[in-house]
N, C-alpha and C. Protein backbone atom coordinates (compact mmCIF):
# COMPACT_ATOMS: atom_id res chain seq x y z
N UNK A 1 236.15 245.86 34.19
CA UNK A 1 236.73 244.99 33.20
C UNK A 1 236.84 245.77 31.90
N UNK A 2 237.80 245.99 31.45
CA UNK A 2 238.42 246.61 29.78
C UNK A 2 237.78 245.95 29.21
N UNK A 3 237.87 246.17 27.50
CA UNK A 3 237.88 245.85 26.40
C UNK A 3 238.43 244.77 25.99
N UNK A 4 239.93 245.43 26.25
CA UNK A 4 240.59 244.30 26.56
C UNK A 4 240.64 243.23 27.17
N UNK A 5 240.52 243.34 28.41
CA UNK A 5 240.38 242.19 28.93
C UNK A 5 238.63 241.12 28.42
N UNK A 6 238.01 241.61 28.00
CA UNK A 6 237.23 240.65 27.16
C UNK A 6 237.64 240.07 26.26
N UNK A 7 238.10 240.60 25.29
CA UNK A 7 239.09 240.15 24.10
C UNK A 7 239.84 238.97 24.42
N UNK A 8 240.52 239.21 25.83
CA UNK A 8 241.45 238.04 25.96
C UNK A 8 240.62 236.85 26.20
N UNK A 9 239.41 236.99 27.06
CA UNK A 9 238.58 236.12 27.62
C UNK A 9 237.94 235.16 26.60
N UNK A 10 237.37 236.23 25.34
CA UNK A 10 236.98 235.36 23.63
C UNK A 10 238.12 234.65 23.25
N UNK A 11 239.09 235.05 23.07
CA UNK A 11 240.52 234.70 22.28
C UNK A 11 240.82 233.12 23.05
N UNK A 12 240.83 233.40 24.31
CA UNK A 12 241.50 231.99 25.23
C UNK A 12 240.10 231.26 24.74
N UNK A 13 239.02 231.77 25.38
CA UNK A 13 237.61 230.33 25.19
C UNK A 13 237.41 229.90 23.52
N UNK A 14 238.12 230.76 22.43
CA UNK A 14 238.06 229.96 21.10
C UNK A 14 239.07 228.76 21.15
N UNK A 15 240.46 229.27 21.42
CA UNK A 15 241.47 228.59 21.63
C UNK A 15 241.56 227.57 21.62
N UNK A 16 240.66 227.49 22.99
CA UNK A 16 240.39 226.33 23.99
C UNK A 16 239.29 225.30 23.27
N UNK A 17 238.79 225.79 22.55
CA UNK A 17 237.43 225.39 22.14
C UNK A 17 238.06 224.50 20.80
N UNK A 18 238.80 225.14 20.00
CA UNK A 18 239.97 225.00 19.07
C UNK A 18 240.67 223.27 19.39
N UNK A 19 241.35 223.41 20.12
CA UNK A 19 242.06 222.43 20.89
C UNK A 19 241.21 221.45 20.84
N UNK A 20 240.03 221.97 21.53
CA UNK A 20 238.93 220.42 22.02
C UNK A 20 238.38 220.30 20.94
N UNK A 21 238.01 220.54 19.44
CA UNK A 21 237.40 219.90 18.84
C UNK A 21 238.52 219.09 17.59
N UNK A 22 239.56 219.97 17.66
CA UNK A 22 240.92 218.77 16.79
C UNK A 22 241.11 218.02 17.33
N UNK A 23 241.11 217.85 18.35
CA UNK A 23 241.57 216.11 19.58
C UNK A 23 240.80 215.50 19.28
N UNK A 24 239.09 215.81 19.72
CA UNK A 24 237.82 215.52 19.62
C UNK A 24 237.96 214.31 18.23
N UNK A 25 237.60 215.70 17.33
CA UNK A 25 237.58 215.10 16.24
C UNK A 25 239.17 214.35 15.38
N UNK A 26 240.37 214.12 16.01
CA UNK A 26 241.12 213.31 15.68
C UNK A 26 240.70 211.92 16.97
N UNK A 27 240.92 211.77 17.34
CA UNK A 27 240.32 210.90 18.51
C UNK A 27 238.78 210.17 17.98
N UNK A 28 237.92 210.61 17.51
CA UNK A 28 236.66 209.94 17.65
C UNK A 28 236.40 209.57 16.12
N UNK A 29 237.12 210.42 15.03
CA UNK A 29 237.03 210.05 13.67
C UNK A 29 237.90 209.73 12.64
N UNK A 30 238.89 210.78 12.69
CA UNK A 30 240.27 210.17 11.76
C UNK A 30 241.16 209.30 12.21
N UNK A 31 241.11 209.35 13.68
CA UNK A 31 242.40 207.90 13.74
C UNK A 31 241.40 206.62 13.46
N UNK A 32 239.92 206.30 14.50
CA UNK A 32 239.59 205.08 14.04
C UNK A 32 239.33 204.80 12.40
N UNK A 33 239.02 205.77 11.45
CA UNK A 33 238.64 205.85 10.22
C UNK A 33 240.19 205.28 9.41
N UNK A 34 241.57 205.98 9.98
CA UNK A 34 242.70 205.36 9.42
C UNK A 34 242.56 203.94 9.68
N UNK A 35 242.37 203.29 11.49
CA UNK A 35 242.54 201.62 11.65
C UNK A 35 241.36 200.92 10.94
N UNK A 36 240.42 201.62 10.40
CA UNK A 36 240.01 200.91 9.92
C UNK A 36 240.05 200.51 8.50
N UNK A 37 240.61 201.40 7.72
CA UNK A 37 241.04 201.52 6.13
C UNK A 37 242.33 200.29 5.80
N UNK A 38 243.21 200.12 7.26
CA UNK A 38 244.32 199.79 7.48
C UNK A 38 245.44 200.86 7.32
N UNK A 39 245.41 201.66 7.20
CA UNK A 39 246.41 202.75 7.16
C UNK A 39 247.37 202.99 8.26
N UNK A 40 246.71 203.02 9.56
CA UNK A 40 247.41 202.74 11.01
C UNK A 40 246.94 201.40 11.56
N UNK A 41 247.63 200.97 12.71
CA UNK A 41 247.33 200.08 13.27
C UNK A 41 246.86 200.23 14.54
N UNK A 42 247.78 201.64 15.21
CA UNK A 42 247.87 201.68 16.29
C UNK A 42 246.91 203.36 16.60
N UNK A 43 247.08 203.67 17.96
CA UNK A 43 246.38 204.88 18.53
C UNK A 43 247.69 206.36 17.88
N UNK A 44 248.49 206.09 17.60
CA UNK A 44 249.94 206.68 17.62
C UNK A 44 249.71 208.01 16.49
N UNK A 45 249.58 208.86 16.71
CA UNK A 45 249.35 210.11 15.45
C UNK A 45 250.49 210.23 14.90
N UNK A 46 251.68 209.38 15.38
CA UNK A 46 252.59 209.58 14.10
C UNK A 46 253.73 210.70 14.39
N UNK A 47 253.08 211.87 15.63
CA UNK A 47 254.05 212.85 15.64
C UNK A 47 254.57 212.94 16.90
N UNK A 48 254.32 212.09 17.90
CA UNK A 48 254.61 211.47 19.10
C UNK A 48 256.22 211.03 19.05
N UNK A 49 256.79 212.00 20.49
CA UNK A 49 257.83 211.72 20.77
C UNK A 49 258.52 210.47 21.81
N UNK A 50 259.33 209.79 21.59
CA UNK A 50 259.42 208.46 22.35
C UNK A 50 259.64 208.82 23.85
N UNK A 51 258.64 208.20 24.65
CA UNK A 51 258.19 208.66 26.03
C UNK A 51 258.88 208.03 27.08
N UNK A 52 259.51 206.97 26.64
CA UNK A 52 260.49 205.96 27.66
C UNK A 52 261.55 207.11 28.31
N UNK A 53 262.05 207.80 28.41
CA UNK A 53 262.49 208.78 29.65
C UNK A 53 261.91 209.75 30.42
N UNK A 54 260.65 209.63 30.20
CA UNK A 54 259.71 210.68 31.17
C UNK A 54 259.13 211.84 30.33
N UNK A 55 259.33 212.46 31.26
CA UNK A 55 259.15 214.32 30.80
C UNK A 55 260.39 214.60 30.38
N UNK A 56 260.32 215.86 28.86
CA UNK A 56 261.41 216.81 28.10
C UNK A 56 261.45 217.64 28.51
N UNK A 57 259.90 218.15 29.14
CA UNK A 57 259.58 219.77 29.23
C UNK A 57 258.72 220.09 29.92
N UNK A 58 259.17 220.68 30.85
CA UNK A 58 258.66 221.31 32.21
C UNK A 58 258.01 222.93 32.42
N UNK A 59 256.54 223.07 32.19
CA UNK A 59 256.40 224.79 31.95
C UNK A 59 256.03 224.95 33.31
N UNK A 60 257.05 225.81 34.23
CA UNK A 60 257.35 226.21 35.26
C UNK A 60 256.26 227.41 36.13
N UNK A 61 255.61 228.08 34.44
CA UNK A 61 254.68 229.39 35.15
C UNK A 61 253.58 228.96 35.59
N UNK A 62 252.99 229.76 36.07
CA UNK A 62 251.38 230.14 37.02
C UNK A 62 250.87 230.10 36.24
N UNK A 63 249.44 229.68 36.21
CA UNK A 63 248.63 229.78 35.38
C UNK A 63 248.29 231.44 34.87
N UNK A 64 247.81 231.36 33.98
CA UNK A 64 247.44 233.17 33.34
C UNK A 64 248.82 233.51 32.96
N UNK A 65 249.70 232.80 32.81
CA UNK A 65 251.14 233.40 32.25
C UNK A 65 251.52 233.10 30.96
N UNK A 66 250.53 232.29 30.09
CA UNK A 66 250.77 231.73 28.69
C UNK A 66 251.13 230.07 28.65
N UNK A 67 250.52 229.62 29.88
CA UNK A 67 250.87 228.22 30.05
C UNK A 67 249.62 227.46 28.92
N UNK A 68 248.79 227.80 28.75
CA UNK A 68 248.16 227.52 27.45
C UNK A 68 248.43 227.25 26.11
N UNK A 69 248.95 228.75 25.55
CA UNK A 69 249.70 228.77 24.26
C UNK A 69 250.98 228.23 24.54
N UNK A 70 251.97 228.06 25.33
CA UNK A 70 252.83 226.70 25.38
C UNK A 70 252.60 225.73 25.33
N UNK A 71 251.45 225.47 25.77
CA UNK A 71 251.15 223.65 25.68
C UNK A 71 250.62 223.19 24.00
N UNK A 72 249.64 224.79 23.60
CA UNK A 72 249.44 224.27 21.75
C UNK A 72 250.99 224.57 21.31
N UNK A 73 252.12 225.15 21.64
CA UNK A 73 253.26 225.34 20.52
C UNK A 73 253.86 223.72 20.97
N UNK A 74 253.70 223.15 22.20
CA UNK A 74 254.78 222.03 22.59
C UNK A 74 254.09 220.98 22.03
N UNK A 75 252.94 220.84 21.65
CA UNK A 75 251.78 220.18 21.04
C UNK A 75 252.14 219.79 19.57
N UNK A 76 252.32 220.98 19.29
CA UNK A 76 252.52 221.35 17.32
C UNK A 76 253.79 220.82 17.12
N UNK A 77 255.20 220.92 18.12
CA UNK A 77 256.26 220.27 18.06
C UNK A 77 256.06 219.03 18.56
N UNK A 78 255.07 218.03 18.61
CA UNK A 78 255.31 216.85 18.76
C UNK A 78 255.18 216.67 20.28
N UNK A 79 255.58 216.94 21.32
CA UNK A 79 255.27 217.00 22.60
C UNK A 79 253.39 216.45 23.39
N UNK A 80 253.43 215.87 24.22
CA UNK A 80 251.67 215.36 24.41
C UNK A 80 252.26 216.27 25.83
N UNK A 81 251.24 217.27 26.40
CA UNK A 81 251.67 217.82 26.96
C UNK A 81 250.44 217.92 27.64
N UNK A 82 250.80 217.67 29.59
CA UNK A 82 249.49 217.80 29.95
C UNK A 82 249.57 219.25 31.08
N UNK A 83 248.07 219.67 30.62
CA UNK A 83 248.03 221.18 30.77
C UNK A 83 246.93 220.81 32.13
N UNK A 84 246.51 221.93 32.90
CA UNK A 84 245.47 221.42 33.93
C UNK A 84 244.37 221.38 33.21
N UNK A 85 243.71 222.07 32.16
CA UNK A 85 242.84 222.41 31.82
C UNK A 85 242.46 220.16 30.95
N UNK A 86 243.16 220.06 30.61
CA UNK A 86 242.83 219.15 30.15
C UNK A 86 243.17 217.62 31.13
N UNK A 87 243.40 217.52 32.56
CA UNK A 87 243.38 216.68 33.49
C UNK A 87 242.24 215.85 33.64
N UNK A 88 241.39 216.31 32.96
CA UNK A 88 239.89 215.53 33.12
C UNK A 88 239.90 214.11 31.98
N UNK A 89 241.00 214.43 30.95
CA UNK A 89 240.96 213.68 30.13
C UNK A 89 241.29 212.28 30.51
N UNK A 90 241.66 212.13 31.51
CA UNK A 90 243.05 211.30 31.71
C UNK A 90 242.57 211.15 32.98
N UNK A 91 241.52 210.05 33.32
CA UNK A 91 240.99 209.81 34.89
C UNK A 91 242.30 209.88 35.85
N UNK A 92 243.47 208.85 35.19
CA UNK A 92 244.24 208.11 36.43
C UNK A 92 244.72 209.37 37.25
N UNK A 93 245.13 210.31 36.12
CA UNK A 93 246.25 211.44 36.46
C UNK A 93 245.08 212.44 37.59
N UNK A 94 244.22 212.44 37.00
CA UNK A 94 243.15 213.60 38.18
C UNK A 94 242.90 212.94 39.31
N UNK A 95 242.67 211.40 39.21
CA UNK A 95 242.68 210.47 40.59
C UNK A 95 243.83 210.62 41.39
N UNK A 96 244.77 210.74 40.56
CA UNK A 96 246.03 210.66 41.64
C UNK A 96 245.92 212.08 42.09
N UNK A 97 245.72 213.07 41.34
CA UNK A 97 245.94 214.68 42.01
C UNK A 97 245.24 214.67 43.27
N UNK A 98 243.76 214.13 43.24
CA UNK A 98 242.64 214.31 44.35
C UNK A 98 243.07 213.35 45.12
N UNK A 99 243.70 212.38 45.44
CA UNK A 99 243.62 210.96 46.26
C UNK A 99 244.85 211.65 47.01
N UNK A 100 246.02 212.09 46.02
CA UNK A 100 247.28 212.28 46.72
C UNK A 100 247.50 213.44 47.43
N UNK A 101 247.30 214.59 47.00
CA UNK A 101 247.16 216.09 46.83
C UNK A 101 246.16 216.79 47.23
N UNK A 102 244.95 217.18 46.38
CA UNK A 102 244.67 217.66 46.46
C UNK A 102 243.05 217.85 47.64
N UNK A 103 242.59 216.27 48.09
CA UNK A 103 241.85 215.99 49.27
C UNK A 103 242.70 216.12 50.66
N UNK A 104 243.91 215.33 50.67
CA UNK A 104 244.35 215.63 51.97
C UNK A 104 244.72 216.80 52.54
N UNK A 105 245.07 218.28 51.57
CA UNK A 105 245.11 219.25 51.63
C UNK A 105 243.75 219.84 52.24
N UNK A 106 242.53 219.29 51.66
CA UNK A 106 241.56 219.87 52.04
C UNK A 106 241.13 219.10 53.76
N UNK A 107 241.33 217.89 53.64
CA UNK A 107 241.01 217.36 54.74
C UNK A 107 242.17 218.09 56.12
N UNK A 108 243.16 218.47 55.68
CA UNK A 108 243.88 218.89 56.63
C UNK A 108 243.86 220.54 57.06
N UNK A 109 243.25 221.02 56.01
CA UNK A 109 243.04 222.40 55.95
C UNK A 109 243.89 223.30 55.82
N UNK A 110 245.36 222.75 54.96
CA UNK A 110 246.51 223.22 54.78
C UNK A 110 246.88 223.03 53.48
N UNK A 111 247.64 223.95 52.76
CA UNK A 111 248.06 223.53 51.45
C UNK A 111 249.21 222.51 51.82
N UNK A 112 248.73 221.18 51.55
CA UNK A 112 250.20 220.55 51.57
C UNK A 112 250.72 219.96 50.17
N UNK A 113 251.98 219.93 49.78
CA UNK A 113 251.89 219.81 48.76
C UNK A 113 252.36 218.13 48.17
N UNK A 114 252.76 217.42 49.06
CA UNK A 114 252.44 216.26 49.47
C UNK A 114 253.32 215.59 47.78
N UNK A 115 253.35 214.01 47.33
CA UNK A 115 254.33 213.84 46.15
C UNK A 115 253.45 213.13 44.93
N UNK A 116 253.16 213.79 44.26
CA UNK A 116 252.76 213.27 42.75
C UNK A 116 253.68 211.96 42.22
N UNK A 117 252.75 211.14 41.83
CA UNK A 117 253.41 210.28 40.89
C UNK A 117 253.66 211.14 39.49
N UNK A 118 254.89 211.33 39.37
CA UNK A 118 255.61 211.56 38.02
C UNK A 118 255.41 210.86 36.87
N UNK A 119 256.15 209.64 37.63
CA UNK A 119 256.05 208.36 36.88
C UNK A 119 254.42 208.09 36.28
N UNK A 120 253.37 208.34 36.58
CA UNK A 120 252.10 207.82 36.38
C UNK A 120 251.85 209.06 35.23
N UNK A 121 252.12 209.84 35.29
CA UNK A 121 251.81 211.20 34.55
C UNK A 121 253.13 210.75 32.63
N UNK A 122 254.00 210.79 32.87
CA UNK A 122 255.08 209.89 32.11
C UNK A 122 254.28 208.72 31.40
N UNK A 123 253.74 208.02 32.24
CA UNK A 123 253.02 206.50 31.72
C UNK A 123 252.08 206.59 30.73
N UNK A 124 251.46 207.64 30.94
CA UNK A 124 250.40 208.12 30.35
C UNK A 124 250.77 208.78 28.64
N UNK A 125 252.21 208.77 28.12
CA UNK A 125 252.49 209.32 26.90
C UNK A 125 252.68 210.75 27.43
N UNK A 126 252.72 211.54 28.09
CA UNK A 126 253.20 213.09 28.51
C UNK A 126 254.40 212.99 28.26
N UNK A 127 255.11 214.26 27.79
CA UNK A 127 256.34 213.82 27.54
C UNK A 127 256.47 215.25 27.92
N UNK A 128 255.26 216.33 28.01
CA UNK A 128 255.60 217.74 28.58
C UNK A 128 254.26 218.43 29.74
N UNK A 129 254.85 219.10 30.28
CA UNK A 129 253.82 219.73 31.34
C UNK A 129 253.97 221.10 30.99
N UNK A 130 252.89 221.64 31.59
CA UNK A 130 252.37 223.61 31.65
C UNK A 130 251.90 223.60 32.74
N UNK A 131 251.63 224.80 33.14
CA UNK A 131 250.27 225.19 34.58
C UNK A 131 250.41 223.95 35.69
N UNK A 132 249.51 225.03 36.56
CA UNK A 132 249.11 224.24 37.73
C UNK A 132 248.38 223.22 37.90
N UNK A 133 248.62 222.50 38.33
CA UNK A 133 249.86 222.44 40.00
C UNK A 133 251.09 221.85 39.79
N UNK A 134 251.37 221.02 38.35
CA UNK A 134 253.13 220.56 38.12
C UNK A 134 253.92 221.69 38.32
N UNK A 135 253.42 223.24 38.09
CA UNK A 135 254.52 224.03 38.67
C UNK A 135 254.96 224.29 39.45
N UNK A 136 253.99 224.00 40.25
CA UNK A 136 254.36 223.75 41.76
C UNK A 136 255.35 222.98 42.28
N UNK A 137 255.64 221.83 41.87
CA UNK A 137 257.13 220.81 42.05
C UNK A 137 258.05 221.42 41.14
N UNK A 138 258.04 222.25 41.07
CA UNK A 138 259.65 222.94 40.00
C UNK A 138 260.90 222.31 40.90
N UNK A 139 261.08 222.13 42.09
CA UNK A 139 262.49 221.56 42.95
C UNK A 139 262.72 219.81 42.58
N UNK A 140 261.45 219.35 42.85
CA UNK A 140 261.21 217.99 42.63
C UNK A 140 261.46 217.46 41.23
N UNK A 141 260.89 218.10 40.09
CA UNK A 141 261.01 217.70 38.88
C UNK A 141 262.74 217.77 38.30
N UNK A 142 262.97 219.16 38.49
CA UNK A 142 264.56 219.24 38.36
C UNK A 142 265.66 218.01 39.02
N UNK A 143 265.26 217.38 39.74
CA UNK A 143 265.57 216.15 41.05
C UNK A 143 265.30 214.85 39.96
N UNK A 144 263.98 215.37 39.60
CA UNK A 144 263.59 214.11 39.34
C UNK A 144 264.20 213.62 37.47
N UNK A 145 263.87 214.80 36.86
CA UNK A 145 264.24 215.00 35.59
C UNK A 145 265.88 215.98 35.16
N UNK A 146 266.90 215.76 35.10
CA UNK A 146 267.93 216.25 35.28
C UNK A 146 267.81 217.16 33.93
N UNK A 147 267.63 215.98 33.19
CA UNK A 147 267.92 216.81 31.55
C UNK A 147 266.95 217.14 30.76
N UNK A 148 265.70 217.48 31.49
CA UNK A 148 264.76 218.58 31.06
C UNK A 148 264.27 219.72 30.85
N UNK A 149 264.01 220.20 29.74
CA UNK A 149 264.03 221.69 29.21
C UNK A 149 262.61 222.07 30.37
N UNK A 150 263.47 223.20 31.02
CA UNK A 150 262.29 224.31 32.26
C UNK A 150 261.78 225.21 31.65
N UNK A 151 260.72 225.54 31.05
CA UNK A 151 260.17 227.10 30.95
C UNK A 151 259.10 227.57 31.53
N UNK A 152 259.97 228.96 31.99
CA UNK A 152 259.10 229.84 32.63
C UNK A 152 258.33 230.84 31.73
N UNK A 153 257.06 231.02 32.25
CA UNK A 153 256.40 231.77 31.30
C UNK A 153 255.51 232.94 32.47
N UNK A 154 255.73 233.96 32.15
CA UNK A 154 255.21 235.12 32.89
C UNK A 154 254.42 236.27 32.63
N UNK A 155 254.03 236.95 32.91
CA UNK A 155 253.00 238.22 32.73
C UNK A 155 254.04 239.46 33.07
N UNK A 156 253.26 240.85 32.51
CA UNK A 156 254.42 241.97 32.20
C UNK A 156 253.94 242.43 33.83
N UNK A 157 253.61 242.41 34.47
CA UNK A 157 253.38 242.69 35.86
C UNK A 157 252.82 241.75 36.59
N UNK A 158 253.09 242.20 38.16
CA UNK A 158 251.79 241.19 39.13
C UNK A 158 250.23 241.62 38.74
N UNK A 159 250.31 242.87 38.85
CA UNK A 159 249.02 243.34 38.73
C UNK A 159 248.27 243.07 37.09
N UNK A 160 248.68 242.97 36.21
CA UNK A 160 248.57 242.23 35.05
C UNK A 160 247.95 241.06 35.42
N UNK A 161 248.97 239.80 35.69
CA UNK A 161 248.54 238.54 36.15
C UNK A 161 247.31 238.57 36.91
N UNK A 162 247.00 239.39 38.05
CA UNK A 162 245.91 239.42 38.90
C UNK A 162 244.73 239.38 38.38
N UNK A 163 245.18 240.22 37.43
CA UNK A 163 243.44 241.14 37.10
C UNK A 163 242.95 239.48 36.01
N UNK A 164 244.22 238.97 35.30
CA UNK A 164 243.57 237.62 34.49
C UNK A 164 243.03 236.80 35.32
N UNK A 165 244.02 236.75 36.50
CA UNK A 165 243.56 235.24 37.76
C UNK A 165 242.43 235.39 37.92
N UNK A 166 242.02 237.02 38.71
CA UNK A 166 240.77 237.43 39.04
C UNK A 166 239.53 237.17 37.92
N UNK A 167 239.66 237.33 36.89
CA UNK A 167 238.84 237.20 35.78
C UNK A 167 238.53 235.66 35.39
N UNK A 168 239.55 235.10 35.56
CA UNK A 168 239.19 233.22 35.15
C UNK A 168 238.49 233.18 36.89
N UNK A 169 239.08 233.11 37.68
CA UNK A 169 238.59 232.79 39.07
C UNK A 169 236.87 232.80 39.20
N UNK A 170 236.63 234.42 38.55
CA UNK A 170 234.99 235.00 38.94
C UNK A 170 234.22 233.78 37.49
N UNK A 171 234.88 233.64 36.57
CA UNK A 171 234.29 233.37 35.59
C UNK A 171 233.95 231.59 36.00
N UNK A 172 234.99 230.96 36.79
CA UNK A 172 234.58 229.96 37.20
C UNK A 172 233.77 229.56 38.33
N UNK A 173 233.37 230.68 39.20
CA UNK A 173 232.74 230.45 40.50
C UNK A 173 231.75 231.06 40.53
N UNK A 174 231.37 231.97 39.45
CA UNK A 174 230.03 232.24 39.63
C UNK A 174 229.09 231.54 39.18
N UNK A 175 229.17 231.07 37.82
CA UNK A 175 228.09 229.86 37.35
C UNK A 175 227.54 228.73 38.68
N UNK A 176 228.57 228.43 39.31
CA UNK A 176 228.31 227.32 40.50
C UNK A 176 227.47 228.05 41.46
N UNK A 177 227.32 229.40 42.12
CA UNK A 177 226.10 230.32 42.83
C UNK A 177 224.60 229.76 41.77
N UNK A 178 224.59 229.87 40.20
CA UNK A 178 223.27 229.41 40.39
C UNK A 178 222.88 227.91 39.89
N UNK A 179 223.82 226.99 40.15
CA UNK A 179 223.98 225.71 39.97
C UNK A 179 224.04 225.01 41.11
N UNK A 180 223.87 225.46 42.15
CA UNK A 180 223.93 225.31 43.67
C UNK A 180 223.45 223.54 43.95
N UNK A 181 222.23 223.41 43.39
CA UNK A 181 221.80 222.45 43.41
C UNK A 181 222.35 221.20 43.11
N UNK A 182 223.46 221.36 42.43
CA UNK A 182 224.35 220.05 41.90
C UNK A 182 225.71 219.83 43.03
N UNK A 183 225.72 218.94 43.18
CA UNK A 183 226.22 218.51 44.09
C UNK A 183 227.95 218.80 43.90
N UNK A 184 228.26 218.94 43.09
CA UNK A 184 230.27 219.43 42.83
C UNK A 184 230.07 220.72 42.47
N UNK A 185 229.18 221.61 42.25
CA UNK A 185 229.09 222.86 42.51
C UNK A 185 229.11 223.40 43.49
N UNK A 186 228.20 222.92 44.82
CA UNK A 186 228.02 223.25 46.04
C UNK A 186 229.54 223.22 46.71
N UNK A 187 230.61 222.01 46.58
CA UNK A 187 231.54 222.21 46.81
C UNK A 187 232.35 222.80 46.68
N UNK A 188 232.19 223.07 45.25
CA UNK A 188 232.92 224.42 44.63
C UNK A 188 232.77 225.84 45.72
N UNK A 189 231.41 226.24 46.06
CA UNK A 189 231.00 227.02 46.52
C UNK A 189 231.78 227.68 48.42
N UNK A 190 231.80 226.26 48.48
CA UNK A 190 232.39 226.32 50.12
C UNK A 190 233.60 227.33 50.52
């Protein structure tokens, strides 16, 4: 592992860290602190784009390709954009991934890629996607969304991309070797 490639590893986990404590802390203190002054009424930050036609924006790349820093620039333009990293936020949308997707795949022992509610992901105020697994329906969404902006976002090589995949991959599966004992680690582990 480079220099570099640590660098990137600090840079993304501030980022990230970045992200979660402006939500955090807009979410748990300045919006209720506005409804309660009377200033707002509603949950609405004001920079929210009108969601009644679905998805605008579709980020088409693999993860490790900058599907991150697209989701803070589509963010900053007003866009609620759901990234994988933040699927946890949002029970319904991770229920539907595992219920629809991503168990029967496992139960069948095949990647299948089987049909996402769109619509439920839409319902939710998304008005843009990044990363995996929505990139994965790139045929479907185009079908589904005619007049939505696609971006692809990529790495200057395969072997580039790898060495990041490889690096988030180890960084997420090794902690679970000595966490064994917890029961969604062990699964992890399998």
């Amino acid at each position: 592992m480079s220099i570099h490639e640590i660098f990137e590893g600090i840079a993304s986990g501030a980022a990230h860290g970045y992200w979660f404590a402006k939500n955090k802390a807009s979410d748990w203190v300045i919006r209720p602190a506005l409804r309660l002054s009377g200033l707002s009424s509603s949950d609405d930050d004001g920079n929210a784009i009108d969601v009644g036609v679905g998805l605008k924006i579709v980020g088409v790349g693999y993860g490790r390709t900058g599907t991150y820093s697209l989701t803070l620039a589509l963010e900053e333009l007003g866009h609620k954009t759901l990234h994988t990293q933040h699927m946890y936020e949002t029970p319904d949308i991770l229920d539907m991934w595992d219920r629809d997707i991503f168990s029967p795949s496992i139960e069948a022992g095949d990647a299948v890629l089987g049909i996402p509610d769109f619509d439920l992901i839409a319902s939710k105020g998304f008005t843009a996607t990044a990363d995996l697994p929505m990139s994965l329906y790139f045929e479907q969404l185009v079908t589904r969304y005619p007049d939505s902006k696609f971006i692809l976002t990529t790495r200057d090589s395969s072997e580039v991309w790898f060495r990041s995949w490889d690096m988030l991959t180890k960084t997420m599966t090794t902690p679970t070797r000595y966490f064994s004992w917890m029961s969604h680690a062990e699964q992890i582990n399998r």
